[in-house]
Protein backbone atom coordinates (compact mmCIF):
# COMPACT_ATOMS: atom_id res chain seq x y z
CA UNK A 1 0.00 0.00 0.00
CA UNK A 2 2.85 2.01 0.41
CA UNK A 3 4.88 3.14 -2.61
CA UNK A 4 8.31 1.20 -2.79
CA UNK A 5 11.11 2.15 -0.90
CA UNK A 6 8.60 5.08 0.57
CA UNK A 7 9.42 5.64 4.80
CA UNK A 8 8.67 8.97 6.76
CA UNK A 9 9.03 9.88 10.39
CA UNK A 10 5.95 12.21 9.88
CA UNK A 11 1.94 10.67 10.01
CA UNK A 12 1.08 13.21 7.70
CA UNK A 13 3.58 11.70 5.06
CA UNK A 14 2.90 8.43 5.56
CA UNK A 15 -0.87 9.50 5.50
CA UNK A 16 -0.24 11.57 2.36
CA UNK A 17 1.48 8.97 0.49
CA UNK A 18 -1.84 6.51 1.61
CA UNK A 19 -4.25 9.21 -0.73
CA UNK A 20 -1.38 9.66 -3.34
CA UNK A 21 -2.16 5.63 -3.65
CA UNK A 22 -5.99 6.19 -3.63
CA UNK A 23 -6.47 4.28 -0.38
CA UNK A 24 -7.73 7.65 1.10
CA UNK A 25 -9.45 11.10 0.17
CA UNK A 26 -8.30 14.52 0.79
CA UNK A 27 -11.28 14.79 3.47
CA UNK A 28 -9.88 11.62 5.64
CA UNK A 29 -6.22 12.94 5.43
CA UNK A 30 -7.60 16.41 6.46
CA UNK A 31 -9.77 15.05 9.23
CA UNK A 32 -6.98 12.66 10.33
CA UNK A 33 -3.92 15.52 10.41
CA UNK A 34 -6.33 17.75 12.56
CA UNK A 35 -7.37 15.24 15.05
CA UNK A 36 -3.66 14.40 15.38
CA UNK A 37 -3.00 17.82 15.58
CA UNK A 38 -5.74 18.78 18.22
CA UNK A 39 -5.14 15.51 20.47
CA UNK A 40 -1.77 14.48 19.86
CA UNK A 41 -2.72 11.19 19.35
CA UNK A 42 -3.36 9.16 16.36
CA UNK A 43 -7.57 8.61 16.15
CA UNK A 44 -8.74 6.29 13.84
CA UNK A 45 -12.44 6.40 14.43
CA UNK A 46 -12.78 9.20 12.10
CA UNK A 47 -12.60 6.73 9.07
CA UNK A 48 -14.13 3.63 8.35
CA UNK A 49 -12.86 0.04 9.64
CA UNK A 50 -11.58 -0.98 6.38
CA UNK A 51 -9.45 2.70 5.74
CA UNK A 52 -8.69 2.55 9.52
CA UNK A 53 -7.07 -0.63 9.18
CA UNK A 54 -5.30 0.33 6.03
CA UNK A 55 -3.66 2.91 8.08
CA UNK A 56 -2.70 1.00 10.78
CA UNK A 57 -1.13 -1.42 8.43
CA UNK A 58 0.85 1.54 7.29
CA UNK A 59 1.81 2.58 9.98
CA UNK A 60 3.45 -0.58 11.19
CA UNK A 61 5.12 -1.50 7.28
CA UNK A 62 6.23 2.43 7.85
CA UNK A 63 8.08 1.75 11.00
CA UNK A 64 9.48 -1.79 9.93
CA UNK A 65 11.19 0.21 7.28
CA UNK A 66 12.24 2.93 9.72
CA UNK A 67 13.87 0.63 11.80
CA UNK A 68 15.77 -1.47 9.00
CA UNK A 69 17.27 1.30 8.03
């Protein structure tokens, strides 16, 4: 889901590169950034299951490639 040889240290990035890949709209990206921004934690329940999970999966194939670095 993410592009190939793609790794960020910032959610908005990783987040970014999810709707550059069509697995989410400007809206969820918006609405995700700003509830990060206003809680300072990562909410998911402002997207469905299925795009929740997609960024959760992300997230985790994000870091894997952080840390192999």
């Amino acid at each position: 889901m993410l592009e190939d040889g793609f790794s960020s240290d910032s959610y908005s990035a990783v987040l970014e590169n999810l709707r550059s890949n069509d697995f989410l709209n400007k809206e969820d990206v918006e609405n995700l950034i700003k509830e990060y921004l206003t809680t300072q934690r990562i909410t998911l329940d402002l997207v469905s299951d299925k795009k929740a999970k997609i960024v959760v999966e992300a997230l985790i194939d994000n870091y894997n490639r952080l840390k192999s670095k």
